[in-house]
C-alpha atoms as a PDB file:
ATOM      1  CA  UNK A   1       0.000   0.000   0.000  1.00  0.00           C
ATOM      2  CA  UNK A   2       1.345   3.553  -0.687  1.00  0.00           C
ATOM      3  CA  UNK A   3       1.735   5.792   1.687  1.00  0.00           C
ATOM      4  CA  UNK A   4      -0.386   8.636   1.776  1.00  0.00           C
ATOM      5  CA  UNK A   5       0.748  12.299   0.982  1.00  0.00           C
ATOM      6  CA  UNK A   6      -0.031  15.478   2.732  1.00  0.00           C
ATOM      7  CA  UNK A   7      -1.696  16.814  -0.478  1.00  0.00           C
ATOM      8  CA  UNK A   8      -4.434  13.361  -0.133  1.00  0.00           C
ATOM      9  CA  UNK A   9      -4.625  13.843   3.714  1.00  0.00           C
ATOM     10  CA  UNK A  10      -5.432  17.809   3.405  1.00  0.00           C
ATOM     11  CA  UNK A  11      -7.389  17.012   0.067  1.00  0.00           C
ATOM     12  CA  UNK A  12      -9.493  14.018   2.470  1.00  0.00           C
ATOM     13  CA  UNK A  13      -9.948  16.658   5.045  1.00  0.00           C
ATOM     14  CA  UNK A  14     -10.773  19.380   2.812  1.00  0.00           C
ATOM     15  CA  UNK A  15     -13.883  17.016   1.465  1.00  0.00           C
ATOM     16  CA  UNK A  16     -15.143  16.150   5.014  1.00  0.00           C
ATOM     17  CA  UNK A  17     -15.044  19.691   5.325  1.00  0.00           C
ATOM     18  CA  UNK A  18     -17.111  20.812   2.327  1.00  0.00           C
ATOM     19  CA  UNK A  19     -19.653  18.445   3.516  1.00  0.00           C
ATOM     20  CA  UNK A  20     -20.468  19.426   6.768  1.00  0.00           C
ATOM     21  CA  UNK A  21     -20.365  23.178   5.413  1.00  0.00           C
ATOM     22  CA  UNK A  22     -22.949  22.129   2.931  1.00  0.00           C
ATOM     23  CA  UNK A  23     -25.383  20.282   5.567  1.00  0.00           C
ATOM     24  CA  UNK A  24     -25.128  23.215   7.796  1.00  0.00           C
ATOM     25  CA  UNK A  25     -26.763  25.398   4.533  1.00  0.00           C
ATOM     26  CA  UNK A  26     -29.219  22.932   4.567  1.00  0.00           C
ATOM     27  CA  UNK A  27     -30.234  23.133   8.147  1.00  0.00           C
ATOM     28  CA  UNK A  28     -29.911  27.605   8.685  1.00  0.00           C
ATOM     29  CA  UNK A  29     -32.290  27.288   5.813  1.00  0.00           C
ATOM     30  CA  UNK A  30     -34.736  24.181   7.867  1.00  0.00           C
ATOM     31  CA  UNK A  31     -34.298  26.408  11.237  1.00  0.00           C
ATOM     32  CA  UNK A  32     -35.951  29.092   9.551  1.00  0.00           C
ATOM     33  CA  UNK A  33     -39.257  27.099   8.452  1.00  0.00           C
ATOM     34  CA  UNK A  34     -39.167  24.183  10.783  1.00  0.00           C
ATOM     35  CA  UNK A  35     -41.956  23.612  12.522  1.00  0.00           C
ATOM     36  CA  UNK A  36     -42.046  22.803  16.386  1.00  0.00           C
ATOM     37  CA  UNK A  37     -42.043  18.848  16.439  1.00  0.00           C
ATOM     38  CA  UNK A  38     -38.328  18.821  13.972  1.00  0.00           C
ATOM     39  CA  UNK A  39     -36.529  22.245  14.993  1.00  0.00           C
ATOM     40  CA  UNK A  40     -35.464  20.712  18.453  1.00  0.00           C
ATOM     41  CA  UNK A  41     -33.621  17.711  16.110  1.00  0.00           C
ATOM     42  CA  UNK A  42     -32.472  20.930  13.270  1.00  0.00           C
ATOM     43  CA  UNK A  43     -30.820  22.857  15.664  1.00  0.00           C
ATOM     44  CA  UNK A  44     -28.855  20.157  17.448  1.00  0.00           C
ATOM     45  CA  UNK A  45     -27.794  18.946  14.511  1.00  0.00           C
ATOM     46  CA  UNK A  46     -26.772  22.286  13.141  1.00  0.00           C
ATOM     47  CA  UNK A  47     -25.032  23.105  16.441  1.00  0.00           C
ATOM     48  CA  UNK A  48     -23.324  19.711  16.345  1.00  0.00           C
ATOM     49  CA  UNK A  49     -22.045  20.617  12.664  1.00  0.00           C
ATOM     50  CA  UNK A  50     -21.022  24.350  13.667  1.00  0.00           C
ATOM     51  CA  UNK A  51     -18.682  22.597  16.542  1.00  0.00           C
ATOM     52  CA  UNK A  52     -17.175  19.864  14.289  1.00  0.00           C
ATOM     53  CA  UNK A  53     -16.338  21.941  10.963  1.00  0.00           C
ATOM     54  CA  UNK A  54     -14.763  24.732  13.426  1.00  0.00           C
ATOM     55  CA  UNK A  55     -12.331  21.798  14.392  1.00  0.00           C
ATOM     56  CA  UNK A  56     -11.620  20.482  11.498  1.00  0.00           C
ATOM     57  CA  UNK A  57     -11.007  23.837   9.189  1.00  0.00           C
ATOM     58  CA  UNK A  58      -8.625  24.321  12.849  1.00  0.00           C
ATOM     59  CA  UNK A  59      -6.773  21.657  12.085  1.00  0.00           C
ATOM     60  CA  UNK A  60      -6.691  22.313   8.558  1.00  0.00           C
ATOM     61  CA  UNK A  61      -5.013  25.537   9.265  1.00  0.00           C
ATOM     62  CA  UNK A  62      -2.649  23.540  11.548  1.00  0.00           C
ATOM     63  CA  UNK A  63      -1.488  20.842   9.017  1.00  0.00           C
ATOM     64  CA  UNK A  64      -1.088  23.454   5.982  1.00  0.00           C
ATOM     65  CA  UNK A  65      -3.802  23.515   3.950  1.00  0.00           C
ATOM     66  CA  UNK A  66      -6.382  26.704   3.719  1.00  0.00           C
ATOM     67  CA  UNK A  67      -9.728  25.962   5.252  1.00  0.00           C
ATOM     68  CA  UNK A  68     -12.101  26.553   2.260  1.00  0.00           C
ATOM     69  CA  UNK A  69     -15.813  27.256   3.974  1.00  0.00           C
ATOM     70  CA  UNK A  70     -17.805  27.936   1.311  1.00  0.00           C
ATOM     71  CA  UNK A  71     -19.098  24.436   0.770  1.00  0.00           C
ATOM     72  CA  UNK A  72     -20.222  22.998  -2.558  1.00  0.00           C
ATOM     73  CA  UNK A  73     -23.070  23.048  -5.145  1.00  0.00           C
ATOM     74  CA  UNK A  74     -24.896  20.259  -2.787  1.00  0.00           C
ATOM     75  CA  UNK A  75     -25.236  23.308   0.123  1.00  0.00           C
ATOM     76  CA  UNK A  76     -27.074  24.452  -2.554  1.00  0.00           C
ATOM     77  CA  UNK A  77     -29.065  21.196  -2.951  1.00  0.00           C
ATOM     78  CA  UNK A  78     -29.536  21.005   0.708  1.00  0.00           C
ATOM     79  CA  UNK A  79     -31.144  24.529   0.704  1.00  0.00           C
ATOM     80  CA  UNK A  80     -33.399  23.850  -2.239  1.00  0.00           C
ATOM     81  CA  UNK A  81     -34.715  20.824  -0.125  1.00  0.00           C
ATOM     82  CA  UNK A  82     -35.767  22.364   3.058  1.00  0.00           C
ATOM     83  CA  UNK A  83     -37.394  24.712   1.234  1.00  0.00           C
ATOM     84  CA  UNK A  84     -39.209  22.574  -1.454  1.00  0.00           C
ATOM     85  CA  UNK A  85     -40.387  20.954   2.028  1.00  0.00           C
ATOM     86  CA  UNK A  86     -41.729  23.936   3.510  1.00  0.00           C
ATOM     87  CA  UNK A  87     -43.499  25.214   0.364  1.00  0.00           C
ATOM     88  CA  UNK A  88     -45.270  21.941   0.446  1.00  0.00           C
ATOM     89  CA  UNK A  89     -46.230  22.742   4.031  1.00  0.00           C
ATOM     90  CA  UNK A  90     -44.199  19.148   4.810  1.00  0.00           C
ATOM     91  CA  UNK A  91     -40.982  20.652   7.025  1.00  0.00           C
ATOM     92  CA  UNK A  92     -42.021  18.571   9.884  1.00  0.00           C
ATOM     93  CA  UNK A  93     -40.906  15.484  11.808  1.00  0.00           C
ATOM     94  CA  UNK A  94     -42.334  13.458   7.966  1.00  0.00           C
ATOM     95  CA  UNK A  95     -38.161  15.279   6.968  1.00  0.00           C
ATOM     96  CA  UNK A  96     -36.602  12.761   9.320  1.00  0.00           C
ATOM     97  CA  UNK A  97     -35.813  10.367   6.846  1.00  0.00           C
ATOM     98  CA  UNK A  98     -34.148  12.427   4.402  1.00  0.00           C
ATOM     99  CA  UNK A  99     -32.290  13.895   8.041  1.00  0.00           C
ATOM    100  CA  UNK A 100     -30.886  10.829   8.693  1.00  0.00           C
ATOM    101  CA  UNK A 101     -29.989  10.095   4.558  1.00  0.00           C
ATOM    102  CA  UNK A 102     -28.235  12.976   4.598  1.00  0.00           C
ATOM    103  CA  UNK A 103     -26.035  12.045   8.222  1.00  0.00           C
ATOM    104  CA  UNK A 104     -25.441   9.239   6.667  1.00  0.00           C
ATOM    105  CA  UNK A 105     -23.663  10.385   3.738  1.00  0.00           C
ATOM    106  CA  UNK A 106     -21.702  12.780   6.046  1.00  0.00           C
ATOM    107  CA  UNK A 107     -20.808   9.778   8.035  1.00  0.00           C
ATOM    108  CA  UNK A 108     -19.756   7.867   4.624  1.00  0.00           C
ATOM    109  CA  UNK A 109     -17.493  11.007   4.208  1.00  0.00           C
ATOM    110  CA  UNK A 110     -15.867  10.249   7.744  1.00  0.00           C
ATOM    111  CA  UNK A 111     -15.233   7.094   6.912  1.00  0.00           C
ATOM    112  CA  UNK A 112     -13.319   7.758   3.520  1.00  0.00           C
ATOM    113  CA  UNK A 113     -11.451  10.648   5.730  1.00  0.00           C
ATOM    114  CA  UNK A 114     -10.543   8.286   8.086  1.00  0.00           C
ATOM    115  CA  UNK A 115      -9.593   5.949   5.543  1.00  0.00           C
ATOM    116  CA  UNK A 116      -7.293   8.839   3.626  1.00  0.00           C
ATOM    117  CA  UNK A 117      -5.389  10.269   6.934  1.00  0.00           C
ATOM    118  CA  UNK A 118      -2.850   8.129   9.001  1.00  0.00           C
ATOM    119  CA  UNK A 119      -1.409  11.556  10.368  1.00  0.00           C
ATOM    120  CA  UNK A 120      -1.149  13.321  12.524  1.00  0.00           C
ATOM    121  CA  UNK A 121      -2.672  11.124  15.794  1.00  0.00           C
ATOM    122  CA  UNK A 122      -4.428  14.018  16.679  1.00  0.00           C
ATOM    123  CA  UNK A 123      -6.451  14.310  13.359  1.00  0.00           C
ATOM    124  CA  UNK A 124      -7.268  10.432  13.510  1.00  0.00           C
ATOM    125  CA  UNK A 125      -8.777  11.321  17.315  1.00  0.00           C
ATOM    126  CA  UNK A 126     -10.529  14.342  15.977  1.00  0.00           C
ATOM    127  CA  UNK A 127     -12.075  12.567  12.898  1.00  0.00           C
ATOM    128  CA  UNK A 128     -12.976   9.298  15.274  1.00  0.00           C
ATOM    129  CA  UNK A 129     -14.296  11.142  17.963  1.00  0.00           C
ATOM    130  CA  UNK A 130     -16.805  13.507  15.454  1.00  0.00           C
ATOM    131  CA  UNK A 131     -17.716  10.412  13.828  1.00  0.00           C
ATOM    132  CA  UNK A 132     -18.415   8.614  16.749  1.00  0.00           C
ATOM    133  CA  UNK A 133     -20.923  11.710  18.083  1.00  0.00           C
ATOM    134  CA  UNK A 134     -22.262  12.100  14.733  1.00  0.00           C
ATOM    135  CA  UNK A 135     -23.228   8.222  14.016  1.00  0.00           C
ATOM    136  CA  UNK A 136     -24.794   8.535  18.477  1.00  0.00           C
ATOM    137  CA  UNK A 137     -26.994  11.319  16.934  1.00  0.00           C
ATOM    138  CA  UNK A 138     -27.936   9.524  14.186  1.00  0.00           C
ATOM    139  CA  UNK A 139     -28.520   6.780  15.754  1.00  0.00           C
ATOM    140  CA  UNK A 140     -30.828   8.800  18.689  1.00  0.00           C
ATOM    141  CA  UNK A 141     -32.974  10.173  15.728  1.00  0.00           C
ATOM    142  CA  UNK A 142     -33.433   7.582  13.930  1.00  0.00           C
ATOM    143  CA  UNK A 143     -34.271   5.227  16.612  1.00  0.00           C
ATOM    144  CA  UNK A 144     -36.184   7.542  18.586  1.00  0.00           C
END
């Protein structure tokens, strides 16, 4: 197996990055026109998010490579959603599924971050320990 460069391990971080910058568009969007039985869920995800992408565009910084926070064209996509939702009067606890679709792909994103970095330790413990609280969350929602 070859070793991985700095360029992959910034370039892995960078992506984990971009997603949790585009979920959080997604969810200021649902805070706005949530209604009362899903904003409790919106917000702690969103505050969850906020925490973990501060970290990781930290370390970024840290290991050399520019945090980029603008996110992609799926913040865009995540936006569109909620509000599709809410203009169809259907931005209630009925979104949870598509919630928890969308963790999950940010999880999926963890675990090919995870995959990518070997280094440095701390990273590793950031990424597993962000996972690990994401996939409890998940986990709480989707189970209730």
């Amino acid at each position: 197996m070859t070793p991985r460069t700095t360029t992959d391990q910034i370039d892995a971080l960078r992506d984990i990055t971009t997603d949790i910058v585009d979920i959080l568009k997604g969810y200021a969007e649902m805070q706005e026109r949530a209604e009362t039985d899903l904003l409790p869920v919106i917000q702690r995800l969103h505050a969850l998010h906020e925490t973990h992408a501060a970290e990781l565009m930290d370390m970024l910084d840290r290991i050399g490579g520019a945090p980029e926070d603008a996110g992609s064209a799926m913040g865009l996509v995540h936006k569109a959603v909620a509000t599709a939702r809410d203009w169809a009067g259907a931005l209630d606890a009925t979104a949870i599924p598509q919630i928890v679709d969308g963790e999950k792909q940010v999880l999926s994103s963890y675990d090919r971050a995870v995959e990518a970095i070997v280094a440095p330790p701390e990273l590793v413990t950031l990424l597993d320990r962000q996972r690990t609280v994401l996939a409890e969350h998940v986990h709480a929602i989707e189970h209730g």
